[in-house]
PDB file of N, CA and C in Angstrom:
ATOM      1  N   UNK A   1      -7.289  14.533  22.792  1.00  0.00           N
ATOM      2  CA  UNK A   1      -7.750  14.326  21.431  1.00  0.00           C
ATOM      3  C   UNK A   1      -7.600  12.845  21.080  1.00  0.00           C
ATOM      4  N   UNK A   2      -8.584  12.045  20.630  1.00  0.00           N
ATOM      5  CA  UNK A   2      -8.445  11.045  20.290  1.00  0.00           C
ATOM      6  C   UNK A   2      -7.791  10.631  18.600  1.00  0.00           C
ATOM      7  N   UNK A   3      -7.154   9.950  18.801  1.00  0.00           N
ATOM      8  CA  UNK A   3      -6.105   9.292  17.227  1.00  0.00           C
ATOM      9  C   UNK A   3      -7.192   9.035  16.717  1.00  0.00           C
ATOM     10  N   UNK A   4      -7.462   9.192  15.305  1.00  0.00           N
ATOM     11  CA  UNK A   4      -8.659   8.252  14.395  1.00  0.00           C
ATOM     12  C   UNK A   4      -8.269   6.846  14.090  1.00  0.00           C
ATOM     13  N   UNK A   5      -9.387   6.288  13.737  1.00  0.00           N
ATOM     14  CA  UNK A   5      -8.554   4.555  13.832  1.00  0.00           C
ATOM     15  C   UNK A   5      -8.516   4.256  12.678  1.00  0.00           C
ATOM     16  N   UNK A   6      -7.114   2.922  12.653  1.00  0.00           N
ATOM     17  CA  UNK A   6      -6.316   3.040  11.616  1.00  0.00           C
ATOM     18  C   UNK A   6      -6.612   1.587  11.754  1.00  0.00           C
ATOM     19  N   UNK A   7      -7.518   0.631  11.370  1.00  0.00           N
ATOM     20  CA  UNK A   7      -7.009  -0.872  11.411  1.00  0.00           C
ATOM     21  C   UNK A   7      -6.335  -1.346  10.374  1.00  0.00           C
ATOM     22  N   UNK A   8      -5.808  -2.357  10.755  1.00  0.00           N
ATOM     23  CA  UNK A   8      -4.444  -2.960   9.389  1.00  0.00           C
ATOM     24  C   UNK A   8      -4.644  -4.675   9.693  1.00  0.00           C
ATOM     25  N   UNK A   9      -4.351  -5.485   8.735  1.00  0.00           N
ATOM     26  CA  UNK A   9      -4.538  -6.873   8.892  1.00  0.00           C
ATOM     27  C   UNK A   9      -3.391  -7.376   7.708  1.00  0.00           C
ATOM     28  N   UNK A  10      -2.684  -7.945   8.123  1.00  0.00           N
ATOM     29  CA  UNK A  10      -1.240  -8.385   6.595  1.00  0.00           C
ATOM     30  C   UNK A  10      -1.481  -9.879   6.635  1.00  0.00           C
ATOM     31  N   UNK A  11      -2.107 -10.347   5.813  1.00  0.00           N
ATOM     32  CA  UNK A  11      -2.090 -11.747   5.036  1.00  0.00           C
ATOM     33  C   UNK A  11      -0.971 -12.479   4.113  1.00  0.00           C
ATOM     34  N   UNK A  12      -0.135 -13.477   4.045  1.00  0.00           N
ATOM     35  CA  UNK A  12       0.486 -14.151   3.232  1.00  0.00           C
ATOM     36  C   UNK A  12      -0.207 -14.414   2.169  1.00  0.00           C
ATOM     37  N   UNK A  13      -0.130 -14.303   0.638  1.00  0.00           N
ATOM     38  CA  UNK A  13      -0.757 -15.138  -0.228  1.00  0.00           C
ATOM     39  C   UNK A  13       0.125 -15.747  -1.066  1.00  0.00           C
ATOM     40  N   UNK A  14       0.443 -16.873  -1.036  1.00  0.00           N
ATOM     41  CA  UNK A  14       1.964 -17.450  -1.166  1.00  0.00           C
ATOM     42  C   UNK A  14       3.160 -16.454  -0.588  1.00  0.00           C
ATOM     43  N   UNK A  15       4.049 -15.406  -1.785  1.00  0.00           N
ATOM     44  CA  UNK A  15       4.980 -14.749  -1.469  1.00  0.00           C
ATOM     45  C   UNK A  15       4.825 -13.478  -1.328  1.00  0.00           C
ATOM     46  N   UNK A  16       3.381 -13.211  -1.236  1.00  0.00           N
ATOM     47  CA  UNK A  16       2.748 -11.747  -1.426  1.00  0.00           C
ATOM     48  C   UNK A  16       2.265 -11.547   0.283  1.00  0.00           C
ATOM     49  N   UNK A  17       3.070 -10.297   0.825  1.00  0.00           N
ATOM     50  CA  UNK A  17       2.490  -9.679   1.656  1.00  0.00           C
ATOM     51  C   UNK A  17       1.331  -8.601   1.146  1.00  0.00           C
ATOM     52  N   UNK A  18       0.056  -8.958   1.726  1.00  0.00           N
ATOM     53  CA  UNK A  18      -0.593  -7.646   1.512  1.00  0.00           C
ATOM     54  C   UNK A  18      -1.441  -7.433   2.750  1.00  0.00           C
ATOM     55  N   UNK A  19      -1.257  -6.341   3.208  1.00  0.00           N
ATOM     56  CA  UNK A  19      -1.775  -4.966   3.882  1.00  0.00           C
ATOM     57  C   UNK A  19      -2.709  -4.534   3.536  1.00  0.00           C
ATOM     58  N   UNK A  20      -3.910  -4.812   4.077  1.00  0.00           N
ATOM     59  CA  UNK A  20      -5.469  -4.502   4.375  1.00  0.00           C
ATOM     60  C   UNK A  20      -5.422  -3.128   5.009  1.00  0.00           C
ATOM     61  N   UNK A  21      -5.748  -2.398   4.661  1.00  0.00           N
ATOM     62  CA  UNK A  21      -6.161  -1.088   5.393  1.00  0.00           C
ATOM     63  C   UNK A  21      -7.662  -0.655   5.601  1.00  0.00           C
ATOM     64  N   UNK A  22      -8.251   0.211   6.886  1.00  0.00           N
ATOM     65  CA  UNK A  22      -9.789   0.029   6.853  1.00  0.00           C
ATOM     66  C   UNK A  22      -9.631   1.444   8.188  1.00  0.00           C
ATOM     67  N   UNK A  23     -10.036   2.393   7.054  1.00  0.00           N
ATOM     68  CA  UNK A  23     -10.484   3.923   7.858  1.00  0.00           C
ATOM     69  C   UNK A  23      -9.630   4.784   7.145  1.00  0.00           C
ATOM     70  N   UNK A  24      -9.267   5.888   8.159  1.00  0.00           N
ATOM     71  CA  UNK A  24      -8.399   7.541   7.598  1.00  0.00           C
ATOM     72  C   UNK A  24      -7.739   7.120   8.072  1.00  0.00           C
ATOM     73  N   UNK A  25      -6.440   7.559   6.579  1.00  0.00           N
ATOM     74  CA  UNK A  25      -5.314   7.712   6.941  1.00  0.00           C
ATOM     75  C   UNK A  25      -4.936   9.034   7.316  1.00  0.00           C
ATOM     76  N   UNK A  26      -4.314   9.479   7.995  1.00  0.00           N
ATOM     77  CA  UNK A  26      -4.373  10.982   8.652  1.00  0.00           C
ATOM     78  C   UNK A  26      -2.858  11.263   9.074  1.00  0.00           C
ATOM     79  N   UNK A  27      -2.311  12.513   9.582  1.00  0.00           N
ATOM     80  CA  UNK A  27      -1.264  12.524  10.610  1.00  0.00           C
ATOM     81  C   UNK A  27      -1.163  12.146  11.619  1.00  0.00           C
ATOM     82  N   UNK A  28      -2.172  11.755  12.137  1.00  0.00           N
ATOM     83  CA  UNK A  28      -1.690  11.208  13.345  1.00  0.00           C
ATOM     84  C   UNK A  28      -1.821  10.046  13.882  1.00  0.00           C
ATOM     85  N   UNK A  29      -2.241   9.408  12.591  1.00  0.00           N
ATOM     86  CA  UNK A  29      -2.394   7.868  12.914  1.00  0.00           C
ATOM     87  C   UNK A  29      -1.463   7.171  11.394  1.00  0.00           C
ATOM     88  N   UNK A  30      -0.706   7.365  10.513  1.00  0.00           N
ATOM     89  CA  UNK A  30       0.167   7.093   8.970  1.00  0.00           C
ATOM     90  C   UNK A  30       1.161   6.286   9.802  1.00  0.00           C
ATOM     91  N   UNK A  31       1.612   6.526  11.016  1.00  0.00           N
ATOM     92  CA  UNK A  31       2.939   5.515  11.634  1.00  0.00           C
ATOM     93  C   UNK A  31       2.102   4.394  11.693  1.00  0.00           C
ATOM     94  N   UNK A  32       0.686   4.090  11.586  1.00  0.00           N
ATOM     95  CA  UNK A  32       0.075   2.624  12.057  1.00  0.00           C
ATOM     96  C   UNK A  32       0.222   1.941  10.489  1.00  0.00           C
ATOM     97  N   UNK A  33       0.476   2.983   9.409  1.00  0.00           N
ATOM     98  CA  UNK A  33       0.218   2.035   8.229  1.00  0.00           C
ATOM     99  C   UNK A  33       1.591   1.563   7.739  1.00  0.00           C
ATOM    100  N   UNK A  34       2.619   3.122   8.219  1.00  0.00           N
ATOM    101  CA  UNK A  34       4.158   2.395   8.229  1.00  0.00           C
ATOM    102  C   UNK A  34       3.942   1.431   8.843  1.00  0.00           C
ATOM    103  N   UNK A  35       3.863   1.147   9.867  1.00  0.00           N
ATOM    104  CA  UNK A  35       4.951   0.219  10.729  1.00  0.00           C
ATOM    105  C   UNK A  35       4.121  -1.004   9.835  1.00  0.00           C
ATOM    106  N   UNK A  36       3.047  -1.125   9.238  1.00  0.00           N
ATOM    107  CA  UNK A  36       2.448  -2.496   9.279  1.00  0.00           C
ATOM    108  C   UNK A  36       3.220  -2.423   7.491  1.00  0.00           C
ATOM    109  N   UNK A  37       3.715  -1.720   7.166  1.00  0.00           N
ATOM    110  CA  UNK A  37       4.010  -1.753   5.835  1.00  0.00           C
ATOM    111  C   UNK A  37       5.224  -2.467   5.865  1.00  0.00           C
ATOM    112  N   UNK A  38       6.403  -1.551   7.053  1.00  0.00           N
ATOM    113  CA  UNK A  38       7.417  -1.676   7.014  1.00  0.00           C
ATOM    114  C   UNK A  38       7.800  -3.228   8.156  1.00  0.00           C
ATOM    115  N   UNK A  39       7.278  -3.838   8.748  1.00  0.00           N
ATOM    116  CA  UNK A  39       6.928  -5.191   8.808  1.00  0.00           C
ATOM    117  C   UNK A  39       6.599  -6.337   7.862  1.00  0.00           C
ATOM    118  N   UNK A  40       5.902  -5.576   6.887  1.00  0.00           N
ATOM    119  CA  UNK A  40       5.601  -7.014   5.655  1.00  0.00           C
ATOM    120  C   UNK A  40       6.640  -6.970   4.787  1.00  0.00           C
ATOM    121  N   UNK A  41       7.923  -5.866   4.889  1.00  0.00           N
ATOM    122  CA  UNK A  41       9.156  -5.367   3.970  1.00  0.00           C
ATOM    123  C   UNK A  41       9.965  -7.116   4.629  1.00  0.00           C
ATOM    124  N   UNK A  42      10.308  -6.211   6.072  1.00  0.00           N
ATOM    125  CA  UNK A  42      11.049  -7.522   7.041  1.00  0.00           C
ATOM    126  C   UNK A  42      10.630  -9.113   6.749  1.00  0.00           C
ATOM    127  N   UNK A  43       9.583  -9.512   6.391  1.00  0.00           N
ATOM    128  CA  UNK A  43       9.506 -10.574   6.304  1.00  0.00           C
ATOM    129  C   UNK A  43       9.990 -11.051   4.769  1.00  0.00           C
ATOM    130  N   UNK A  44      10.492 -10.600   3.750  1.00  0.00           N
ATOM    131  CA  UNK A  44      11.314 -10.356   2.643  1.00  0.00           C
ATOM    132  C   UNK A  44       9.849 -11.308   1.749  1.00  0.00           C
ATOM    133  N   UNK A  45       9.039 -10.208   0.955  1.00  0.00           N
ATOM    134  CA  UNK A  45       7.980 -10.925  -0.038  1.00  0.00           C
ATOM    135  C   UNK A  45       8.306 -10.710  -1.087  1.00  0.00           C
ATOM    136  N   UNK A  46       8.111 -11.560  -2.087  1.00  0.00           N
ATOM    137  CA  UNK A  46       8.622 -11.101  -3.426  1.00  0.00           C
ATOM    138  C   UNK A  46       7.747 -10.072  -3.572  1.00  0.00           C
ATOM    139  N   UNK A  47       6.240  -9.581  -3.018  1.00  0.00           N
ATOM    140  CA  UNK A  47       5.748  -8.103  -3.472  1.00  0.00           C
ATOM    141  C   UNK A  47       4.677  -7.995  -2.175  1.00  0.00           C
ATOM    142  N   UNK A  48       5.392  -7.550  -1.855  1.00  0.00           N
ATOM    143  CA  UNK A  48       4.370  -6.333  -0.789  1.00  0.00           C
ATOM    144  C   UNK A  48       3.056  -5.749  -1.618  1.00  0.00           C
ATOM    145  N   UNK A  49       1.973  -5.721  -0.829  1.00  0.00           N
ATOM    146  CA  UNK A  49       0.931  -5.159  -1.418  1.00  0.00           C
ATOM    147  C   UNK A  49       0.175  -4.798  -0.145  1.00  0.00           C
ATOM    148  N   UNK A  50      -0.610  -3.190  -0.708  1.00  0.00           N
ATOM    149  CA  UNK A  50      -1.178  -2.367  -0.166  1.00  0.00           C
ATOM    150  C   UNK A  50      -2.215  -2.429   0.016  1.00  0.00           C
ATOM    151  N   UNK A  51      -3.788  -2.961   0.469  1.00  0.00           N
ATOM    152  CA  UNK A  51      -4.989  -3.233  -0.186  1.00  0.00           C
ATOM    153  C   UNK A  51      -5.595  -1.996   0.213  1.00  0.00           C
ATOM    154  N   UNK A  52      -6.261  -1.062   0.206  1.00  0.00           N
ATOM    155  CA  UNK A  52      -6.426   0.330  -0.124  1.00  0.00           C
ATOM    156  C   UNK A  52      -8.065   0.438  -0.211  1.00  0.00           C
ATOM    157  N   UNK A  53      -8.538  -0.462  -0.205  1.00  0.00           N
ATOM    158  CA  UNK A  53     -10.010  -0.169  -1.160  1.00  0.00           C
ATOM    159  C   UNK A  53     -11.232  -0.045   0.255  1.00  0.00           C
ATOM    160  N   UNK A  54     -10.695  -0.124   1.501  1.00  0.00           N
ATOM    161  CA  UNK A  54     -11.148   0.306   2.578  1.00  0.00           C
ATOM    162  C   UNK A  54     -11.112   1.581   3.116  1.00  0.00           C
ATOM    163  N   UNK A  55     -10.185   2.637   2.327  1.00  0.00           N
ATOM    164  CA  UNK A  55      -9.856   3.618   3.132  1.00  0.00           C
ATOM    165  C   UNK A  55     -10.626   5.039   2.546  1.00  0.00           C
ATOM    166  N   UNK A  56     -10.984   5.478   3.999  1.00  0.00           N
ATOM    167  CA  UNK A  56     -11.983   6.440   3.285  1.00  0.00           C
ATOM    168  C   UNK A  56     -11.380   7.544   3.179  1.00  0.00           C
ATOM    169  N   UNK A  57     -10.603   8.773   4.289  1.00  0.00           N
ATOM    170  CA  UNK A  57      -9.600   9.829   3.862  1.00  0.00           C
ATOM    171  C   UNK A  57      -8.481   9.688   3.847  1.00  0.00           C
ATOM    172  N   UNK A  58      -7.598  10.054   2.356  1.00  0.00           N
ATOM    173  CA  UNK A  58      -5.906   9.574   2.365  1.00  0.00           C
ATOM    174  C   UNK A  58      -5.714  11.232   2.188  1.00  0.00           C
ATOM    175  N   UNK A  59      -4.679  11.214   3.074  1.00  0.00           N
ATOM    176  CA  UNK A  59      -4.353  12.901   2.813  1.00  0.00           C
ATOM    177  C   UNK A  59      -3.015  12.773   2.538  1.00  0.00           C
ATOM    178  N   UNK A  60      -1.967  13.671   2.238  1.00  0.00           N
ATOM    179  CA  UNK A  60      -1.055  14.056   1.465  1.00  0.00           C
ATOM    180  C   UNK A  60       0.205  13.091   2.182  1.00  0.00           C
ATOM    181  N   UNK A  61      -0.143  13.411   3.694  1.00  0.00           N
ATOM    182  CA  UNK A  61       1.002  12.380   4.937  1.00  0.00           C
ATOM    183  C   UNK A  61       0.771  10.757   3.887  1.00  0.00           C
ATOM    184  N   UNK A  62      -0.751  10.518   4.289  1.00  0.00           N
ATOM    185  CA  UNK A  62      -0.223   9.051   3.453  1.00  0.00           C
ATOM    186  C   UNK A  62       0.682   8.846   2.196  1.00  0.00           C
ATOM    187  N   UNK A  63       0.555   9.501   1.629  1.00  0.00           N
ATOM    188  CA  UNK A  63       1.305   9.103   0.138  1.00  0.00           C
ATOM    189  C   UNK A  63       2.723   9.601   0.340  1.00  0.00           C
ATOM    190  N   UNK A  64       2.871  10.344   0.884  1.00  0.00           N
ATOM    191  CA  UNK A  64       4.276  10.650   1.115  1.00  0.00           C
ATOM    192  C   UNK A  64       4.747   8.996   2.119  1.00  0.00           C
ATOM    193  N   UNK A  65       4.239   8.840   3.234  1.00  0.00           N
ATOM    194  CA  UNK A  65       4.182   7.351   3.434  1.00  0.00           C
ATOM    195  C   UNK A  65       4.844   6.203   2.235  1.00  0.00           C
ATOM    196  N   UNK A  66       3.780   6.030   1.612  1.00  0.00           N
ATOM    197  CA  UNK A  66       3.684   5.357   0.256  1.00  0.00           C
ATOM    198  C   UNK A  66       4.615   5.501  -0.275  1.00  0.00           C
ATOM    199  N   UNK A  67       5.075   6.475  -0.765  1.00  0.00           N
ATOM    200  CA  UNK A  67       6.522   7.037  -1.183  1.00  0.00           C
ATOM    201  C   UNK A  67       7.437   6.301  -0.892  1.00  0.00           C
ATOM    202  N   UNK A  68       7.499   6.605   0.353  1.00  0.00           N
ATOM    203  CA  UNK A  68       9.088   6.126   1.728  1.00  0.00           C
ATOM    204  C   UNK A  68       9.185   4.962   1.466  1.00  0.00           C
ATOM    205  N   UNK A  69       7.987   3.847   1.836  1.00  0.00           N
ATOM    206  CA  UNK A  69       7.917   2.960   1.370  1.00  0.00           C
ATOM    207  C   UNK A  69       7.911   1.914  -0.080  1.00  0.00           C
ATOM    208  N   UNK A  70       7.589   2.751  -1.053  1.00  0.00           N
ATOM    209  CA  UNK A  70       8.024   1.992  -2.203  1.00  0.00           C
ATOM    210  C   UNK A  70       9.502   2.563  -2.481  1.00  0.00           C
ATOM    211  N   UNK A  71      10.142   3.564  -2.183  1.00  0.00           N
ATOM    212  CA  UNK A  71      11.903   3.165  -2.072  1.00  0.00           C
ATOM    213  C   UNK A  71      12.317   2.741  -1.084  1.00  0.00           C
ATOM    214  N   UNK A  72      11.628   1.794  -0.205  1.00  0.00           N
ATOM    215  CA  UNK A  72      12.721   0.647   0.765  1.00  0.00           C
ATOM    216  C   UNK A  72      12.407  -0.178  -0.050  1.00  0.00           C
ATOM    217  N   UNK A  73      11.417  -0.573  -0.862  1.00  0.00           N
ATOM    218  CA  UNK A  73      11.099  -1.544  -1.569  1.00  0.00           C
ATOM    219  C   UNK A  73      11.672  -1.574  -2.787  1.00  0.00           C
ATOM    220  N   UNK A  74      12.434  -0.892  -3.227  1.00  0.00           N
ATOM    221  CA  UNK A  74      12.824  -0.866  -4.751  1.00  0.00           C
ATOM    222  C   UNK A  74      13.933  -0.984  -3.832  1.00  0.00           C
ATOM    223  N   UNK A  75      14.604  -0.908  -3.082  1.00  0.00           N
ATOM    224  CA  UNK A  75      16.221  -1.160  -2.045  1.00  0.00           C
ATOM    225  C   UNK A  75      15.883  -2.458  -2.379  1.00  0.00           C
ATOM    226  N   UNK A  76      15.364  -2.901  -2.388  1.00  0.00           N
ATOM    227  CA  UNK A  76      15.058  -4.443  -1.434  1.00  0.00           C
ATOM    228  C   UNK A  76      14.739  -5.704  -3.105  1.00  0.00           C
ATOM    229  N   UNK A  77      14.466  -4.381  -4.302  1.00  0.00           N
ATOM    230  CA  UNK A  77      14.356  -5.220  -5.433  1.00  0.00           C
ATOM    231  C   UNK A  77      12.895  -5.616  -5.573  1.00  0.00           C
ATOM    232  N   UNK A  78      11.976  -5.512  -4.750  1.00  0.00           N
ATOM    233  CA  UNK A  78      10.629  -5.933  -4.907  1.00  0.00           C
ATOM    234  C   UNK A  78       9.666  -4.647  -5.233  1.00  0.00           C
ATOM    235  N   UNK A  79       8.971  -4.791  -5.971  1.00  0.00           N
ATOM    236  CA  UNK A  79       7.851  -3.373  -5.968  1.00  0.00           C
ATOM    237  C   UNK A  79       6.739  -3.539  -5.299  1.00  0.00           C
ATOM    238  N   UNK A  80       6.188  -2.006  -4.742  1.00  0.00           N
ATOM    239  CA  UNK A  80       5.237  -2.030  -3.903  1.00  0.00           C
ATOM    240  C   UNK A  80       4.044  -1.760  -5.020  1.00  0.00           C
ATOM    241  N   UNK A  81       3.171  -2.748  -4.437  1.00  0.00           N
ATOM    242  CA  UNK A  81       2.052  -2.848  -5.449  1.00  0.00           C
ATOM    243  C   UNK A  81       0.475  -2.256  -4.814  1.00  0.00           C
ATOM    244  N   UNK A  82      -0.321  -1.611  -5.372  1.00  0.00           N
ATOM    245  CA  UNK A  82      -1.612  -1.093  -4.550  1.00  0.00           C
ATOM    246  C   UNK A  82      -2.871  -1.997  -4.960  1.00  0.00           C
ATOM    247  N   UNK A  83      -3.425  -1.946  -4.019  1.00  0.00           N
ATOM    248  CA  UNK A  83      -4.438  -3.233  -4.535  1.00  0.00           C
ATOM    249  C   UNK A  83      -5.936  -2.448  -4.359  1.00  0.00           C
ATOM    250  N   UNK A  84      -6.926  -2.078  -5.217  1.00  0.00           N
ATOM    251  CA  UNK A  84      -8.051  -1.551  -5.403  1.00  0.00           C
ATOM    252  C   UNK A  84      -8.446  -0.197  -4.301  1.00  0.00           C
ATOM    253  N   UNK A  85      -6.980   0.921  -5.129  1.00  0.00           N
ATOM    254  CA  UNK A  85      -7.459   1.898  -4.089  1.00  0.00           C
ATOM    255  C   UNK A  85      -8.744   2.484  -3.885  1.00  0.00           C
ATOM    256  N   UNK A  86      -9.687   3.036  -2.659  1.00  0.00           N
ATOM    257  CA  UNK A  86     -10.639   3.559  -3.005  1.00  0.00           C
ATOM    258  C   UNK A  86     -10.705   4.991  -3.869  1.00  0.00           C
ATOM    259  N   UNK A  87     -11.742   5.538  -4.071  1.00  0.00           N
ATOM    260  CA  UNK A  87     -12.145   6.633  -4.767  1.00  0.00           C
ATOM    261  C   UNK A  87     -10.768   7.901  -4.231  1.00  0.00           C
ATOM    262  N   UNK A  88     -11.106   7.527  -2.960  1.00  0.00           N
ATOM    263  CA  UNK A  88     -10.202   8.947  -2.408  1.00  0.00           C
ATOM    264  C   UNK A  88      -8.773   8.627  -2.268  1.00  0.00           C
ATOM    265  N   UNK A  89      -8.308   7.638  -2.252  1.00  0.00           N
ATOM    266  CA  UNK A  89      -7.151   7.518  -2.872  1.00  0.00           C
ATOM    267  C   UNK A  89      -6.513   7.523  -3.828  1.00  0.00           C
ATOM    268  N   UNK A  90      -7.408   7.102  -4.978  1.00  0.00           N
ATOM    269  CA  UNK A  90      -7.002   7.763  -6.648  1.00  0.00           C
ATOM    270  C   UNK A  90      -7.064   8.538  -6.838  1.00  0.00           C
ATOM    271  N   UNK A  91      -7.896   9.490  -5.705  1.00  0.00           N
ATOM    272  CA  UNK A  91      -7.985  10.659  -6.351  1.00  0.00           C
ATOM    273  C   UNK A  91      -6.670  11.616  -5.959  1.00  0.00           C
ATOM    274  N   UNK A  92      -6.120  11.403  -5.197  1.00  0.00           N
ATOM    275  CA  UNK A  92      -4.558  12.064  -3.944  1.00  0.00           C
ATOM    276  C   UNK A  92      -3.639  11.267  -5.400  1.00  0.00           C
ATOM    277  N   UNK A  93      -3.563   9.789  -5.364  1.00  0.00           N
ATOM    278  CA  UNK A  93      -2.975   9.637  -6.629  1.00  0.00           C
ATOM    279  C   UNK A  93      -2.546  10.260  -7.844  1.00  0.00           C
ATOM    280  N   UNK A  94      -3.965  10.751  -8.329  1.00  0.00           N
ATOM    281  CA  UNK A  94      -4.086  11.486  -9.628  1.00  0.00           C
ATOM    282  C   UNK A  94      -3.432  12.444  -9.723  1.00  0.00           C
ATOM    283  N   UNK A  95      -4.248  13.737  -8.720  1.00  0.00           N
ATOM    284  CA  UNK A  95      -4.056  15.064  -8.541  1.00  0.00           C
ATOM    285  C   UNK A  95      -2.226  14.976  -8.333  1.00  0.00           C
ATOM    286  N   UNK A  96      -1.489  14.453  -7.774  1.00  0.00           N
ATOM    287  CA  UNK A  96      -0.058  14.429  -7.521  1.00  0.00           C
ATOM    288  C   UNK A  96       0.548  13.405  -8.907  1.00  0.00           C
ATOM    289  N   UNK A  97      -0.079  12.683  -9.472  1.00  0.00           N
ATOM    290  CA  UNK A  97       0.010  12.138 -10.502  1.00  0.00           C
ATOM    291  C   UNK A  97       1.639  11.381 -10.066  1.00  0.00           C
ATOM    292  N   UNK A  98       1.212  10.984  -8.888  1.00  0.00           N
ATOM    293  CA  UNK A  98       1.866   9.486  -8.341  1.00  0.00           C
ATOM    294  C   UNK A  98       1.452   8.299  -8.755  1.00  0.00           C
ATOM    295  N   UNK A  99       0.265   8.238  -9.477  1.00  0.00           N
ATOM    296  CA  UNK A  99      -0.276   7.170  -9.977  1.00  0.00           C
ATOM    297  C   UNK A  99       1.120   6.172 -11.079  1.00  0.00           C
ATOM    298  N   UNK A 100       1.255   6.903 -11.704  1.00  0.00           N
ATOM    299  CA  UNK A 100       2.325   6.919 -12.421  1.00  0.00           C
ATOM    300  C   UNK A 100       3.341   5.509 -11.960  1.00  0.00           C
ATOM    301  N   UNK A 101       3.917   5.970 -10.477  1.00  0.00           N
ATOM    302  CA  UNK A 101       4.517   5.452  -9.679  1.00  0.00           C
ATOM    303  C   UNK A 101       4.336   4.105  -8.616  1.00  0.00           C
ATOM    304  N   UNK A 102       3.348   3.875  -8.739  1.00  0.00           N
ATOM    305  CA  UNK A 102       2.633   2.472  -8.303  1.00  0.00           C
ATOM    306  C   UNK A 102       1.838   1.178  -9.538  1.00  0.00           C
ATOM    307  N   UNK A 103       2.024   0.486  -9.558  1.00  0.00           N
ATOM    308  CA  UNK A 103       1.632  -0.291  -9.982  1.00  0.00           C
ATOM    309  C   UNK A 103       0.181  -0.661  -9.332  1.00  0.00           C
ATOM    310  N   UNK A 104      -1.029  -0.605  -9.873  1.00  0.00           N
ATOM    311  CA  UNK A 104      -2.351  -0.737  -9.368  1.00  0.00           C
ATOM    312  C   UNK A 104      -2.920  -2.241  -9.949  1.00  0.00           C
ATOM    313  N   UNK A 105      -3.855  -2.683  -9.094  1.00  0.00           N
ATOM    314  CA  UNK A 105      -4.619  -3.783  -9.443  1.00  0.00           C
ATOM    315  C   UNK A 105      -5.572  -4.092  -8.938  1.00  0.00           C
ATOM    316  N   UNK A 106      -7.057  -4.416  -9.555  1.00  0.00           N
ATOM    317  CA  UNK A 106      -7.903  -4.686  -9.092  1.00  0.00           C
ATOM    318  C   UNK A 106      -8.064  -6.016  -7.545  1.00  0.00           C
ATOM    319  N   UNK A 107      -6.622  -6.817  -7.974  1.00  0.00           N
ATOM    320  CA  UNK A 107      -7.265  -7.424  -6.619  1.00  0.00           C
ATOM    321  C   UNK A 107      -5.660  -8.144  -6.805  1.00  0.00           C
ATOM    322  N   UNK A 108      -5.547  -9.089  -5.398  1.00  0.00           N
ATOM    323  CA  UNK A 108      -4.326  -9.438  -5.079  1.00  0.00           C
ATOM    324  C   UNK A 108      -3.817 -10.651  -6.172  1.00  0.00           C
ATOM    325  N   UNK A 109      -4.809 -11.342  -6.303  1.00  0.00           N
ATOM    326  CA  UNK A 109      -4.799 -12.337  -7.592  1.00  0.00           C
ATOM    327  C   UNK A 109      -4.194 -11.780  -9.039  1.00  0.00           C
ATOM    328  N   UNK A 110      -5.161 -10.673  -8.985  1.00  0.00           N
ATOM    329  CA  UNK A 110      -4.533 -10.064 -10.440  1.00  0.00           C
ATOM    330  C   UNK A 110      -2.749  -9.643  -9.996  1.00  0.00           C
ATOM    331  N   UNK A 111      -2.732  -9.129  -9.433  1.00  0.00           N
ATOM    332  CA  UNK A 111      -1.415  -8.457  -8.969  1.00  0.00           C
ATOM    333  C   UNK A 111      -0.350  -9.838  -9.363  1.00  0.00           C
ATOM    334  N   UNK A 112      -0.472 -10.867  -8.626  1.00  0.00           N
ATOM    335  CA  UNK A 112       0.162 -11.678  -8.004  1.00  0.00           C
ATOM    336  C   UNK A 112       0.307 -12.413  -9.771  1.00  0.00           C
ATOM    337  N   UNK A 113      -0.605 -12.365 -10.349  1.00  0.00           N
ATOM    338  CA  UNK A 113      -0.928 -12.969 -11.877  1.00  0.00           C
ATOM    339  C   UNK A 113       0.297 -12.378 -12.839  1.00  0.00           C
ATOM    340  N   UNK A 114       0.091 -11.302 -12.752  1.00  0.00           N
ATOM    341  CA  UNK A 114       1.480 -10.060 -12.947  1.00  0.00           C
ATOM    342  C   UNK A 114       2.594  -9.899 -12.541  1.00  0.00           C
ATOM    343  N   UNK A 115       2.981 -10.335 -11.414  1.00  0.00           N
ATOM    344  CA  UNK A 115       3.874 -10.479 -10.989  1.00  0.00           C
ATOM    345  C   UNK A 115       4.714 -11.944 -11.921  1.00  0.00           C
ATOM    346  N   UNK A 116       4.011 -12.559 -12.007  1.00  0.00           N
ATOM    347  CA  UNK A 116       4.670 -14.263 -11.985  1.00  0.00           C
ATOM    348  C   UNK A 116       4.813 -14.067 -13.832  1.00  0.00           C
ATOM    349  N   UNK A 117       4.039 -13.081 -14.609  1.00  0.00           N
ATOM    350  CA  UNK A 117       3.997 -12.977 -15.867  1.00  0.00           C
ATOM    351  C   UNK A 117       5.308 -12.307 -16.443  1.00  0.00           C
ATOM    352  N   UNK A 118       5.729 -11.618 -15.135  1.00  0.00           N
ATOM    353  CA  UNK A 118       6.860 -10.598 -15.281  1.00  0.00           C
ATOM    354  C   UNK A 118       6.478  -9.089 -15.222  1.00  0.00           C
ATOM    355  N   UNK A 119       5.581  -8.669 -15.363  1.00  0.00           N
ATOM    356  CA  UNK A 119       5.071  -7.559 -15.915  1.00  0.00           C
ATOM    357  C   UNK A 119       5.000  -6.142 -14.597  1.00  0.00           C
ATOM    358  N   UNK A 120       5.269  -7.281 -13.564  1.00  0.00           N
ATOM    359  CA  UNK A 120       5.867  -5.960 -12.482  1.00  0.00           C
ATOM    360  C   UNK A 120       7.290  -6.485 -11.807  1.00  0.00           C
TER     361      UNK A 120
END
C-alpha cells in the first residue's frame, strides 16, 4: 500500500517558524507533519506557524496532531498559530469546535503583525 504524500517546507520569517503543508493529512502519513512541526518547536520561534491552506483531506488523526502540538507549544510559552486553513480544515475545526483553540490568520504577515501587537 502506498503512504499518500505529505509534502512540508518550514521557512524562517524573522522569528516565525512556519510549516507549509501541501496534500492529505491521513494516518498514515500525520508523523510527516509532526516531525516537521515538532522540528520548527526545536529551533525555539517566538511562534510556530502552520500554513494549512494547501491541504486537501484533514481527518480527525490530524487535529489530534495539532492538539499534541499546540501543548508542547504552550510548554515552551509560544502559541501555535494556523495560517489560512483550507475549506476542509475549518471544517474538522468547526465541527470539533477546536477552532476555539488556535489562533487563525489569513497569512503569516498578519499573524506575525499580531504577534508583535501582543494580541497572541
Amino acid at each position: 500500500m502506498t503512504v499518500p504524500t505529505l509534502k512540508t517546507s518550514t521557512s524562517w520569517v524573522g522569528t516565525t517558524a512556519v510549516c507549509t503543508f501541501v496534500g492529505d493529512v491521513l494516518p498514515e502519513n500525520v508523523a510527516v507533519m509532526a516531525g516537521a512541526l515538532e522540528a520548527a518547536l526545536d529551533g525555539a520561534p517566538a511562534m510556530p506557524a502552520a500554513n494549512l491552506s494547501e491541504v486537501d483531506l484533514f481527518t480527525s488523526t490530524g487535529l489530534n496532531m495539532l492538539l499534541t502540538v499546540r501543548r508542547t507549544a504552550a510548554g515552551r510559552d509560544v502559541p501555535l498559530v494556523l495560517i489560512a486553513p483550507s475549506a476542509g480544515v475549518r471544517r474538522v475545526l468547526q465541527v470539533t469546535e477546536a477552532d476555539a483553540l488556535f489562533p487563525v490568520y489569513a497569512s503569516t504577515d498578519q499573524a506575525r503583525a499580531a504577534r508583535e501587537a501582543g494580541q497572541v
